[in-house]
N, C-alpha and C. Protein backbone atom coordinates (compact mmCIF):
# COMPACT_ATOMS: atom_id res chain seq x y z
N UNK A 1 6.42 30.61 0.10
CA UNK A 1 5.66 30.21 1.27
C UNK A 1 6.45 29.14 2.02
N UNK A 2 6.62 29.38 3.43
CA UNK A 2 7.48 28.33 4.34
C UNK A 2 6.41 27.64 5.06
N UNK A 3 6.49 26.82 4.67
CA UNK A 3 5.50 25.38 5.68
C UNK A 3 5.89 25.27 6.89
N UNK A 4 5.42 24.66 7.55
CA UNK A 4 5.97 24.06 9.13
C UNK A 4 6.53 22.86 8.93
N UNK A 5 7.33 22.50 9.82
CA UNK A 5 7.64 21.53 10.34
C UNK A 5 7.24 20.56 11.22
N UNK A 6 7.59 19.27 10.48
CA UNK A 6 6.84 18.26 11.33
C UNK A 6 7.02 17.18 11.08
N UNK A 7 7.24 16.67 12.25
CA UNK A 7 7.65 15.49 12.79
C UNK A 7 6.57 13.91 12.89
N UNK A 8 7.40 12.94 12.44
CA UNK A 8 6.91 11.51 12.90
C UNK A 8 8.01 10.87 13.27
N UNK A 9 7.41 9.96 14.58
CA UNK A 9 8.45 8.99 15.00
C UNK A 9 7.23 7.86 15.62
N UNK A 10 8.22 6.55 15.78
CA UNK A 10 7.05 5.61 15.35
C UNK A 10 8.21 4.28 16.26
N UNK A 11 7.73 3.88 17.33
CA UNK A 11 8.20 2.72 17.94
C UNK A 11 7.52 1.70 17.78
N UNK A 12 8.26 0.08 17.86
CA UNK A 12 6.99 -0.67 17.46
C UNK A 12 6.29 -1.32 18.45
N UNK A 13 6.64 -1.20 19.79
CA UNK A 13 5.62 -1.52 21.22
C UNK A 13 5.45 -0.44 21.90
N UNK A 14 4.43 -0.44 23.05
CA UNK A 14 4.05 0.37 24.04
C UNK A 14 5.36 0.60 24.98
N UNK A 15 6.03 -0.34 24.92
CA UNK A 15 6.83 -0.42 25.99
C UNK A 15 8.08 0.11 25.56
N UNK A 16 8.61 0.65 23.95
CA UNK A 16 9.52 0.85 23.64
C UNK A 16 9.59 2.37 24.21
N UNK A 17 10.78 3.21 24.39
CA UNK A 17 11.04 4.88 24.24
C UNK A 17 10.96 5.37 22.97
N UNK A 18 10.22 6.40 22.74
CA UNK A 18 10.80 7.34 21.52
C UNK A 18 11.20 8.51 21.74
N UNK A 19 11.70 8.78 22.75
CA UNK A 19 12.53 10.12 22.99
C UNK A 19 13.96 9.94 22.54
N UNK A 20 14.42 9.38 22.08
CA UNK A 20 15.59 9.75 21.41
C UNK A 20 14.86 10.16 20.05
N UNK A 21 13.78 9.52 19.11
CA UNK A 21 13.63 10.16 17.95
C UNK A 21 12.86 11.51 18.35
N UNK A 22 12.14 11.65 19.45
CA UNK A 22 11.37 12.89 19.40
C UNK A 22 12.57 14.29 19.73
N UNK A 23 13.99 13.85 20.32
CA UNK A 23 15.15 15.17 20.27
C UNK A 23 15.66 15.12 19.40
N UNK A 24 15.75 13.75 18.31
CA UNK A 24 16.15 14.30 16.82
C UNK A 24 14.98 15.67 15.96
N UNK A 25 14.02 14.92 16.40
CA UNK A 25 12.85 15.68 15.39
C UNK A 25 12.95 16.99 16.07
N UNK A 26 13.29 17.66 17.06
CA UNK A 26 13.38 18.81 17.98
C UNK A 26 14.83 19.55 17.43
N UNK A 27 15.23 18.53 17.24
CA UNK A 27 16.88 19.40 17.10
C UNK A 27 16.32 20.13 15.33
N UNK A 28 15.36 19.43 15.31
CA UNK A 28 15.30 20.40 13.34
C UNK A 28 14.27 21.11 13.30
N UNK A 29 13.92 21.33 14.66
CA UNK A 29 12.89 22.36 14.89
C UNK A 29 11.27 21.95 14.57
N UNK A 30 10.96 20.97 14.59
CA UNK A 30 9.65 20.61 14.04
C UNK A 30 8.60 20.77 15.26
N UNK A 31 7.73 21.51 14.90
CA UNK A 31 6.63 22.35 15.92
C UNK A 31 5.49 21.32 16.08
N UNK A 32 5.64 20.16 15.25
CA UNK A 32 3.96 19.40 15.91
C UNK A 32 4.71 17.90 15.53
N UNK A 33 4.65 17.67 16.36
CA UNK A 33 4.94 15.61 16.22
C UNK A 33 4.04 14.69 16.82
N UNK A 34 4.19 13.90 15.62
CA UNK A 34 2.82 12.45 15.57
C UNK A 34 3.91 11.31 15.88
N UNK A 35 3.29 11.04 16.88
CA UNK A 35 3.77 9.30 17.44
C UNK A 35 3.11 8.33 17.82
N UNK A 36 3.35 7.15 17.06
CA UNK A 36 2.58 6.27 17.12
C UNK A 36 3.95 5.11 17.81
N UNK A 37 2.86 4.19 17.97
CA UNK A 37 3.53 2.87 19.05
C UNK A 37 2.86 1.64 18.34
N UNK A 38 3.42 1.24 17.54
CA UNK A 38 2.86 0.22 16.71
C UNK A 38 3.83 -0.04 15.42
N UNK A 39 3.87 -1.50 15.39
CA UNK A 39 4.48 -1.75 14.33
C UNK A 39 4.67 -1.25 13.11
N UNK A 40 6.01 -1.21 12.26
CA UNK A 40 5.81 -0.25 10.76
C UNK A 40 4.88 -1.34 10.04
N UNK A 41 5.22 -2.63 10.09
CA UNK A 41 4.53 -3.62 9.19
C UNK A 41 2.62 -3.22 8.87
N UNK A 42 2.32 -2.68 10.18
CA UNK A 42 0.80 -2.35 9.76
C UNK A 42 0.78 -0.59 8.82
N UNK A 43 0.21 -0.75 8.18
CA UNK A 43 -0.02 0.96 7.20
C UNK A 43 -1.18 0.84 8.16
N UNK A 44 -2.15 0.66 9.03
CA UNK A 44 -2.69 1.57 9.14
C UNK A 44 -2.68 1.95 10.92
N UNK A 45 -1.74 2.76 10.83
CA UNK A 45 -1.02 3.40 11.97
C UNK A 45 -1.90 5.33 12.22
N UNK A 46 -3.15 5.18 13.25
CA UNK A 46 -3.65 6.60 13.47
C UNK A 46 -2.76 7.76 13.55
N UNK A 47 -1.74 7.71 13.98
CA UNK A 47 -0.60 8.91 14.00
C UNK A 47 -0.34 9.24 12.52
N UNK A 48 0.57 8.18 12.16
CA UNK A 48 0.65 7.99 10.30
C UNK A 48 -0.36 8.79 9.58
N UNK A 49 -1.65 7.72 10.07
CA UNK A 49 -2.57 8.64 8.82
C UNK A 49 -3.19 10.29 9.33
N UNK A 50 -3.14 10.64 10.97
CA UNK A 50 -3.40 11.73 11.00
C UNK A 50 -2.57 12.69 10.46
N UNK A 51 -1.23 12.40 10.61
CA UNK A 51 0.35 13.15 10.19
C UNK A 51 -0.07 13.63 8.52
N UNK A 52 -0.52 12.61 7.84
CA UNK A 52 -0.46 12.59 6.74
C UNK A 52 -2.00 13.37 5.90
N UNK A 53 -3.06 13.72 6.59
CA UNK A 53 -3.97 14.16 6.39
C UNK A 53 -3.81 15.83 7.24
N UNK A 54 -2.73 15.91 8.11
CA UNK A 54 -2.91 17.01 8.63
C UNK A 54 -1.64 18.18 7.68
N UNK A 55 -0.62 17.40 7.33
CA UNK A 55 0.20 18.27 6.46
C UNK A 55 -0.01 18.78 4.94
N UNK A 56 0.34 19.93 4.59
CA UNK A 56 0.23 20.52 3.51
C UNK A 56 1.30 21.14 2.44
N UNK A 57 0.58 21.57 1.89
CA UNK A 57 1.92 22.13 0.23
C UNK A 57 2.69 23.24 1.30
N UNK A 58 4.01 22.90 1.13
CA UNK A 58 5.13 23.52 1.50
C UNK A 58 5.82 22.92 2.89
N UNK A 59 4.59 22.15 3.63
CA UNK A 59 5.48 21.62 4.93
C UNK A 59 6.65 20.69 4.77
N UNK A 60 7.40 20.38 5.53
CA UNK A 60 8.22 19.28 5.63
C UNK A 60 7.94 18.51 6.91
N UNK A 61 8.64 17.35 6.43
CA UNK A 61 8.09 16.14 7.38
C UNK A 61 9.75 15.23 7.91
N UNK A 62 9.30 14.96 8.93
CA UNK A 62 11.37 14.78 9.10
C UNK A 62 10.67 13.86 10.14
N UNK A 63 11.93 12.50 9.81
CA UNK A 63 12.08 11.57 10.29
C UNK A 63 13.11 11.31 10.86
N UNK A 64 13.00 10.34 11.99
CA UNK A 64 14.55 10.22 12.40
C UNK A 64 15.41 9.44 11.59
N UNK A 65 14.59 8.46 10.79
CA UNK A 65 15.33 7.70 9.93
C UNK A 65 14.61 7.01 9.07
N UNK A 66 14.27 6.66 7.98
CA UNK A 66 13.42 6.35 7.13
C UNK A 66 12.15 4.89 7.22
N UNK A 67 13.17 4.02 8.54
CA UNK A 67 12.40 2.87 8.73
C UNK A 67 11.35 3.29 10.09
N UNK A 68 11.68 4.61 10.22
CA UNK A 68 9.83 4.92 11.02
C UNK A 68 8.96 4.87 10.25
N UNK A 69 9.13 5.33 9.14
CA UNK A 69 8.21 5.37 8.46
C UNK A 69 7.36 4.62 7.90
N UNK A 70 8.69 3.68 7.33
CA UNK A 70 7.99 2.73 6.42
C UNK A 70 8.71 1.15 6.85
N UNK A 71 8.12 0.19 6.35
CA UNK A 71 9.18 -0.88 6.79
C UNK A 71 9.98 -1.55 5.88
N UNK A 72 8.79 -1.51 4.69
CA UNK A 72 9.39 -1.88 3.27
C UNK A 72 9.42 -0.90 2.35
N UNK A 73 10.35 -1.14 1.23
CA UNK A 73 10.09 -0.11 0.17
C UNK A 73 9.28 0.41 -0.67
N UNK A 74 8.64 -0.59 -0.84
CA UNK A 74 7.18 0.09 -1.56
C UNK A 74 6.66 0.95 -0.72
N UNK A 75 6.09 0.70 0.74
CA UNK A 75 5.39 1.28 1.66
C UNK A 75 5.75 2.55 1.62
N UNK A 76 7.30 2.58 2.04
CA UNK A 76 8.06 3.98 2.22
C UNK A 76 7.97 4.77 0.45
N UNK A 77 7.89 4.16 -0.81
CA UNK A 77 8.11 5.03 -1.87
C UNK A 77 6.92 5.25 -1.62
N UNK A 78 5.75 5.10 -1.49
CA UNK A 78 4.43 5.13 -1.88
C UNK A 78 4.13 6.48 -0.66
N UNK A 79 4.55 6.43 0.32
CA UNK A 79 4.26 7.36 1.27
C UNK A 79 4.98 8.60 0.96
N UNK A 80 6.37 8.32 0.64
CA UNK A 80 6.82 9.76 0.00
C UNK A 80 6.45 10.24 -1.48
N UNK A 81 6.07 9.57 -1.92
CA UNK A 81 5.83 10.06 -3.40
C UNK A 81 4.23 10.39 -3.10
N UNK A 82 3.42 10.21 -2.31
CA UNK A 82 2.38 10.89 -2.27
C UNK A 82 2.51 11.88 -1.51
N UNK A 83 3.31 12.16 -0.42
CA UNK A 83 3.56 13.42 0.23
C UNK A 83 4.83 14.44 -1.13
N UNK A 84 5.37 13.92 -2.00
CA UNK A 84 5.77 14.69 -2.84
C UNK A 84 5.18 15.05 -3.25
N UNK A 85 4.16 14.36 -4.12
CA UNK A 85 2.74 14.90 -5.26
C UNK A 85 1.96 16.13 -4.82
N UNK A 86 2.29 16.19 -3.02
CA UNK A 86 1.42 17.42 -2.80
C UNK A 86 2.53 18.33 -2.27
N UNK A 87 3.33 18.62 -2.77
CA UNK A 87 4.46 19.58 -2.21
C UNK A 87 5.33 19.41 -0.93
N UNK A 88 5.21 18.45 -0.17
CA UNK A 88 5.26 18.25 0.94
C UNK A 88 7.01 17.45 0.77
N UNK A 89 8.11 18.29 1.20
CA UNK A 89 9.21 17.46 1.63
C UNK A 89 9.21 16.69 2.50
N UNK A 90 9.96 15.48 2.37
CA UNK A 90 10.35 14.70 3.96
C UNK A 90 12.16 14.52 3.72
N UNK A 91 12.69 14.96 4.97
CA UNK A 91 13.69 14.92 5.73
C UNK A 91 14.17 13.47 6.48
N UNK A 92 15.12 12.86 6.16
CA UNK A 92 15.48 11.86 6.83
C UNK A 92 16.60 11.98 7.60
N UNK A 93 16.80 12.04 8.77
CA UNK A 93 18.16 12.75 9.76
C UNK A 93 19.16 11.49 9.18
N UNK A 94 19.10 10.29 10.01
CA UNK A 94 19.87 9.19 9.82
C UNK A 94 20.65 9.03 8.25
N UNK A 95 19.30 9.08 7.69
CA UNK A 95 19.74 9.01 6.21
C UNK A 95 20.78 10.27 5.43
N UNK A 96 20.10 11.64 6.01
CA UNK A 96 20.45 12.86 5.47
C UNK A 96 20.21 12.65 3.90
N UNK A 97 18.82 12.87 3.82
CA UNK A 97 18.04 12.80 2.60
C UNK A 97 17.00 13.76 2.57
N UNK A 98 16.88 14.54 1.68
CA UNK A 98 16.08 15.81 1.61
C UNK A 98 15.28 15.57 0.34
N UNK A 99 14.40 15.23 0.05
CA UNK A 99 13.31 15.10 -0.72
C UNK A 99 13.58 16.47 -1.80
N UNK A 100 13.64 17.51 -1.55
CA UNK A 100 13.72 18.71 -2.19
C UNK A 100 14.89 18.73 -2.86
N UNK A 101 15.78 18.20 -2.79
CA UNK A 101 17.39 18.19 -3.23
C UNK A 101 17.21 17.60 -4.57
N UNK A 102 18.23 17.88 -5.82
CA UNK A 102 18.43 16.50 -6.56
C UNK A 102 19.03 15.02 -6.38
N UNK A 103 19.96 15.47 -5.06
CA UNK A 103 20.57 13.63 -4.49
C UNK A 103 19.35 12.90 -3.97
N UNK A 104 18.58 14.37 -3.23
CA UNK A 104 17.12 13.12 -2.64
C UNK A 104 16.65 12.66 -3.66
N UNK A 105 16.06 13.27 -4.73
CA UNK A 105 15.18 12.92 -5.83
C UNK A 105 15.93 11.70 -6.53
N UNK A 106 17.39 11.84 -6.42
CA UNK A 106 17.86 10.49 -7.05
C UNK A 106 17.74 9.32 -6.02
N UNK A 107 18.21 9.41 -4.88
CA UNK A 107 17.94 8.21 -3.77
C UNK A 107 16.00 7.82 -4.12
N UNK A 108 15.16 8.39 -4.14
CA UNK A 108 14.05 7.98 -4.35
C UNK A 108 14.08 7.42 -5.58
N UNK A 109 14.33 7.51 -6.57
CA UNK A 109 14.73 6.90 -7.89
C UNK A 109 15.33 5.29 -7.66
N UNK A 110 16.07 5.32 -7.25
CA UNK A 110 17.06 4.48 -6.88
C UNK A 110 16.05 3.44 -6.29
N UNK A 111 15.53 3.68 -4.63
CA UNK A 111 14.56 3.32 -4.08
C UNK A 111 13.77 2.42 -5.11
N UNK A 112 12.83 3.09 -5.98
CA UNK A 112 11.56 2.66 -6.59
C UNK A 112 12.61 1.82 -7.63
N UNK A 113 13.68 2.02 -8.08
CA UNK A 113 14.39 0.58 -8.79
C UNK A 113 14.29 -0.71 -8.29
N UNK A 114 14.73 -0.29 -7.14
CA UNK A 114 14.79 -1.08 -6.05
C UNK A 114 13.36 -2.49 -5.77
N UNK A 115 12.54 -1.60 -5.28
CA UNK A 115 11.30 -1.82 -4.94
C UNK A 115 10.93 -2.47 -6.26
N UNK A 116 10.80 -2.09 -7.38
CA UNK A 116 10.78 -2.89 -8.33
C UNK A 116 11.32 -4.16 -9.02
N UNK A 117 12.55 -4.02 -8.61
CA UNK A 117 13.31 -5.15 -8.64
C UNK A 117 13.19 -6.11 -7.40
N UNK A 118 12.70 -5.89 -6.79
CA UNK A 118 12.37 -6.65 -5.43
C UNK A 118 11.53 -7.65 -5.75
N UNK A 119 10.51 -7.03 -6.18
CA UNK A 119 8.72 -7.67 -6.50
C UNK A 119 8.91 -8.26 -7.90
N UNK A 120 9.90 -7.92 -8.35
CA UNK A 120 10.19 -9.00 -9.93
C UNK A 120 10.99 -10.39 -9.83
N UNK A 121 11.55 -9.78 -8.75
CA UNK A 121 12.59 -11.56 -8.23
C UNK A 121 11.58 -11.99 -7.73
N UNK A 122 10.53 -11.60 -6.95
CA UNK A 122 9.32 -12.13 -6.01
C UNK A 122 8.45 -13.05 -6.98
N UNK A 123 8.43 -12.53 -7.78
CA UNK A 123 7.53 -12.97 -8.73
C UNK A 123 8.12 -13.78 -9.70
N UNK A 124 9.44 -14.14 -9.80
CA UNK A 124 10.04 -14.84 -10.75
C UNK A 124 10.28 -16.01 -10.12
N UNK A 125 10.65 -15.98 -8.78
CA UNK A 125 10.34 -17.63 -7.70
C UNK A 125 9.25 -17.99 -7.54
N UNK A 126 8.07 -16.82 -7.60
CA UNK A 126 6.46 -17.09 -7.07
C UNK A 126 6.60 -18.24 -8.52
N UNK A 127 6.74 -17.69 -9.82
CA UNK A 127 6.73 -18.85 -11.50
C UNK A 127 7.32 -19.70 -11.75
N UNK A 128 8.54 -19.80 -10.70
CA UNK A 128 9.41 -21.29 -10.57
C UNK A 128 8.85 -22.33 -9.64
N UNK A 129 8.52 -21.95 -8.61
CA UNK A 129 7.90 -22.86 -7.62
C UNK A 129 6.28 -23.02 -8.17
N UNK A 130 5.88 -22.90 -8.58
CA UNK A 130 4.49 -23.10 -9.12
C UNK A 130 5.02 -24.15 -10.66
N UNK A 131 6.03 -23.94 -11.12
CA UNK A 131 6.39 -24.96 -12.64
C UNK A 131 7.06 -25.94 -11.37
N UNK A 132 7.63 -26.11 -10.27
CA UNK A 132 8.06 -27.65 -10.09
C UNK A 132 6.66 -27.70 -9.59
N UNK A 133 6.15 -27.20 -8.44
CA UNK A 133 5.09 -27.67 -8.35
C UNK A 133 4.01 -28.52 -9.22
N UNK A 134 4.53 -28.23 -10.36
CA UNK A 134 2.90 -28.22 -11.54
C UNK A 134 3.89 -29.92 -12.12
N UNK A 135 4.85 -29.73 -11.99
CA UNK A 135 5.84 -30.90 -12.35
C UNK A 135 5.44 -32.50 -11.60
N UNK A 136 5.37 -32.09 -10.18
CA UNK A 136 5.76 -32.66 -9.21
C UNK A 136 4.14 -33.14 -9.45
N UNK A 137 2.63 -32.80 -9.51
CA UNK A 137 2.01 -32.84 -9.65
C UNK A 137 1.26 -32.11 -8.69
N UNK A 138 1.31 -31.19 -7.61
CA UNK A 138 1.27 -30.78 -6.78
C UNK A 138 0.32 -29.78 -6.70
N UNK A 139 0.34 -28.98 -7.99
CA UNK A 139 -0.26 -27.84 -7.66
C UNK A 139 -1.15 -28.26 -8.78
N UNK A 140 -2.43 -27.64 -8.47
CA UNK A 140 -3.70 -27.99 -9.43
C UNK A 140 -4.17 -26.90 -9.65
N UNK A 141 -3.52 -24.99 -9.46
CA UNK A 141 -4.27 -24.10 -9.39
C UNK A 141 -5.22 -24.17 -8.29
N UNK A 142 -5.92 -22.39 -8.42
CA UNK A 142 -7.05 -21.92 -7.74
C UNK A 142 -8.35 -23.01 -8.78
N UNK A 143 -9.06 -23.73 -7.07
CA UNK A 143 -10.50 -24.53 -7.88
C UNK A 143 -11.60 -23.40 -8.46
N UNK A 144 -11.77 -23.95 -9.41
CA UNK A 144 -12.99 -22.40 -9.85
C UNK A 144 -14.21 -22.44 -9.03
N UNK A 145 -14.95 -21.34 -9.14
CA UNK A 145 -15.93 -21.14 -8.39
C UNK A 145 -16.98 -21.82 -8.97
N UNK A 146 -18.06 -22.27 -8.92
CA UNK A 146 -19.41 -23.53 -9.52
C UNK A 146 -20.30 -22.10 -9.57
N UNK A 147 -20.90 -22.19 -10.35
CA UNK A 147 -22.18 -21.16 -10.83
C UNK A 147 -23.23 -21.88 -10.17
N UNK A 148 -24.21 -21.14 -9.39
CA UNK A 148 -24.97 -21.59 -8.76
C UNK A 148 -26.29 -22.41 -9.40
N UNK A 149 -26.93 -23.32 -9.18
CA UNK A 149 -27.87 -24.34 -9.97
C UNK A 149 -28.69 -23.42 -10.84
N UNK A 150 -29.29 -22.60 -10.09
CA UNK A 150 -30.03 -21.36 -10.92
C UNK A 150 -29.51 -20.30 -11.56
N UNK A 151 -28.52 -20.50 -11.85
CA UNK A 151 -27.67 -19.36 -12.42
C UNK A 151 -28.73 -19.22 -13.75
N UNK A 152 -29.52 -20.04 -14.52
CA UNK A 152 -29.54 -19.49 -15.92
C UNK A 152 -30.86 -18.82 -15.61
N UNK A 153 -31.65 -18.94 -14.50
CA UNK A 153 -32.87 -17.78 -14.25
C UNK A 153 -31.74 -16.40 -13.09
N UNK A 154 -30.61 -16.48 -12.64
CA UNK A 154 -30.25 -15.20 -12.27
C UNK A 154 -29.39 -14.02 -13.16
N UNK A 155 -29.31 -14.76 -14.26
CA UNK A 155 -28.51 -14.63 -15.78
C UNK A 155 -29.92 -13.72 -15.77
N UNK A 156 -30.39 -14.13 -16.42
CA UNK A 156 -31.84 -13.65 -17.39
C UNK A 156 -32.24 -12.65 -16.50
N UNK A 157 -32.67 -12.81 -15.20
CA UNK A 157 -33.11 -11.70 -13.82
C UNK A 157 -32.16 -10.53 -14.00
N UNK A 158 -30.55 -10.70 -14.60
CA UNK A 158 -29.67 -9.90 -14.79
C UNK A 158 -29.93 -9.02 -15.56
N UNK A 159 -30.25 -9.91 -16.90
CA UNK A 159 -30.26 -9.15 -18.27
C UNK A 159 -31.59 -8.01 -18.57
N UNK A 160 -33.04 -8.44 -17.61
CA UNK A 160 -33.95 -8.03 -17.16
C UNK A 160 -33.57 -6.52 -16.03
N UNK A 161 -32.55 -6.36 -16.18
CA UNK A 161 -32.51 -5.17 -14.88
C UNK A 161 -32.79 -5.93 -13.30
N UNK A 162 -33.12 -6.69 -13.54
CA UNK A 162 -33.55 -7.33 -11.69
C UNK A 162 -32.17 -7.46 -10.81
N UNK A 163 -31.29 -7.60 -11.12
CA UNK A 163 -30.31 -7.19 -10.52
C UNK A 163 -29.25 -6.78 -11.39
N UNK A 164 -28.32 -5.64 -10.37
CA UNK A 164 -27.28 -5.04 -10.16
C UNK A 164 -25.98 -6.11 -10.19
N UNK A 165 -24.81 -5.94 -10.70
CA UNK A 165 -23.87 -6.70 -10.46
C UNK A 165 -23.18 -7.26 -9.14
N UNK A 166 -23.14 -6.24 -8.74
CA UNK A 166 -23.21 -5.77 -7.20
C UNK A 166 -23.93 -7.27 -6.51
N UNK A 167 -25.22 -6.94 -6.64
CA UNK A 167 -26.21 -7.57 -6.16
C UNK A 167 -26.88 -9.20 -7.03
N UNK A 168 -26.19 -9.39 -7.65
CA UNK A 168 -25.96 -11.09 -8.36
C UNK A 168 -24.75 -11.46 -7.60
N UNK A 169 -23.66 -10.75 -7.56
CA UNK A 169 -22.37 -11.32 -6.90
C UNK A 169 -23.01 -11.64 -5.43
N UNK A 170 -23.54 -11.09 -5.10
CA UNK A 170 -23.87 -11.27 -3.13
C UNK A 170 -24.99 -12.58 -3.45
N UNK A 171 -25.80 -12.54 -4.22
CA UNK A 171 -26.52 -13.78 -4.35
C UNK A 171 -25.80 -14.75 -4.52
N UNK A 172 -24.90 -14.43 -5.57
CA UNK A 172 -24.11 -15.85 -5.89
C UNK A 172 -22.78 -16.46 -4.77
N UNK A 173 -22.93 -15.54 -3.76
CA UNK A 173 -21.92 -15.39 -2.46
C UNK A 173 -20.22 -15.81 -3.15
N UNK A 174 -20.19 -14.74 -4.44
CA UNK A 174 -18.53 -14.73 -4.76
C UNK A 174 -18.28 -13.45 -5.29
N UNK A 175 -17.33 -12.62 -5.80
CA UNK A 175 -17.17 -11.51 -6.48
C UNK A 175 -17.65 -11.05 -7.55
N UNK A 176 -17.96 -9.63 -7.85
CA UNK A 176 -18.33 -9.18 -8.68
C UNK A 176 -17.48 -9.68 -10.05
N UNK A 177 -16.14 -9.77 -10.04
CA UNK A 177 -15.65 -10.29 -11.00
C UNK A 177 -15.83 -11.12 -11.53
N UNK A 178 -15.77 -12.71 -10.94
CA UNK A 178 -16.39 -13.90 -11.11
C UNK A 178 -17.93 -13.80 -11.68
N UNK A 179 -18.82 -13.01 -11.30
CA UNK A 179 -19.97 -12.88 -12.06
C UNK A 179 -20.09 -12.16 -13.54
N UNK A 180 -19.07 -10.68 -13.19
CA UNK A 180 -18.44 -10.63 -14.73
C UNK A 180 -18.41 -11.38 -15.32
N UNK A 181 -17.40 -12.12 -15.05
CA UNK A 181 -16.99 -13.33 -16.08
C UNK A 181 -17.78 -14.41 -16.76
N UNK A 182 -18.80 -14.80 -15.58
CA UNK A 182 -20.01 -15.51 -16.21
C UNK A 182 -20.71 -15.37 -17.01
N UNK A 183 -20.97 -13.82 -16.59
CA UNK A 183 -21.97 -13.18 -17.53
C UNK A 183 -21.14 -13.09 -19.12
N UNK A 184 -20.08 -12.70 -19.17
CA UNK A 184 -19.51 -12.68 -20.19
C UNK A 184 -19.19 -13.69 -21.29
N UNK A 185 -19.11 -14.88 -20.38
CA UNK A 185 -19.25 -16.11 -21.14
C UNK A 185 -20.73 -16.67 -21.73
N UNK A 186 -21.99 -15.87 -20.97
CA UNK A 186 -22.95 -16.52 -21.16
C UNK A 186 -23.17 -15.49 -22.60
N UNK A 187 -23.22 -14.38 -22.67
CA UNK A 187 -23.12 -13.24 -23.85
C UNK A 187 -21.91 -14.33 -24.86
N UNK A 188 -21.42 -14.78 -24.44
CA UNK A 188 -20.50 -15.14 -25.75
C UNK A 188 -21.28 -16.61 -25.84
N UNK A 189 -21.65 -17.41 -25.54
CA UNK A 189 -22.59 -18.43 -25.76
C UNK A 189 -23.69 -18.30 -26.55
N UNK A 190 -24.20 -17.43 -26.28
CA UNK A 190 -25.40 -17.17 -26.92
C UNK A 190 -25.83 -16.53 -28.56
């Protein structure tokens, strides 16, 4: 089964041209193209997500170059690896990267190394600057949230079925988690 072809190209103002990417996407024959005019930094781009709800198992998707797509690497693995998951190649002209190939499948490899190693250095300065901080005296952590005065009649109202977790968190105007947690401590108290 041969899919169609199809095109995204993606400028990041009103005022920019995308006719140079829309005669790349033409020169590879792609019969329906989504263009959006808006920054890559936002995911939620209407062209993007129509492009991406309108294609199917066997189409291909061709870009003029991979940073229409995406701006960062996660963004961009996450968008092709869910258009992989459903059969769907993407084509990168600039790049000359074919999703369907084994060099593509290794450049995406590569990619998600990448992307991973990105967010691990991220996170290894996010644990250094938080230890001088904590040094320096600076950082005191996130303040915890205060359980509300009546917490031990909305506890019990809990344990009673009277409310939903859901619906203790909105009383207690903080997250369902944070009420988790209360509750969990109050079960281990008891």
């Amino acid at each position: 089964m041969t899919g169609q072809k199809v095109g995204y190209a993606r400028v990041s103002t009103v005022e920019q041209n995308e006719a140079r990417q829309v005669e790349t996407l033409k020169s590879h024959g792609c019969e329906k193209i989504f263009i959006d005019k808006l920054s890559g930094k936002d995911m939620h781009r209407p062209q993007l997500e129509e492009m991406l709800r309108y294609v199917r198992e066997g189409d291909t998707v061709i870009v003029s170059e991979y940073s229409r797509l995406a701006r960062s690497t996660k963004d961009l693995l996450d968008i092709v690896q869910g258009l992989s998951d459903h059969g769907i190649t993407v084509i990168s002209d600039k790049e000359k990267l074919d999703t369907s190939t084994p060099q593509g499948k290794l450049m995406l490899t590569v990619f998600a190394a990448l992307a991973e190693f990105e967010r691990e250095i991220m996170l290894q300065r996010q644990r250094e600057g938080i230890a001088i901080a904590k040094a320096q005296g600076k950082y005191k952590g996130r303040t915890p949230i205060k359980k509300p005065g009546d917490w031990p009649d909305l506890y019990s109202r809990y344990m009673n079925r009277g409310y939903s977790i859901g619906g203790l968190a909105k009383v207690c105007g903080c997250s369902k988690a944070t009420v988790w947690r209360w509750i969990q401590e109050e079960k281990k108290n008891s």
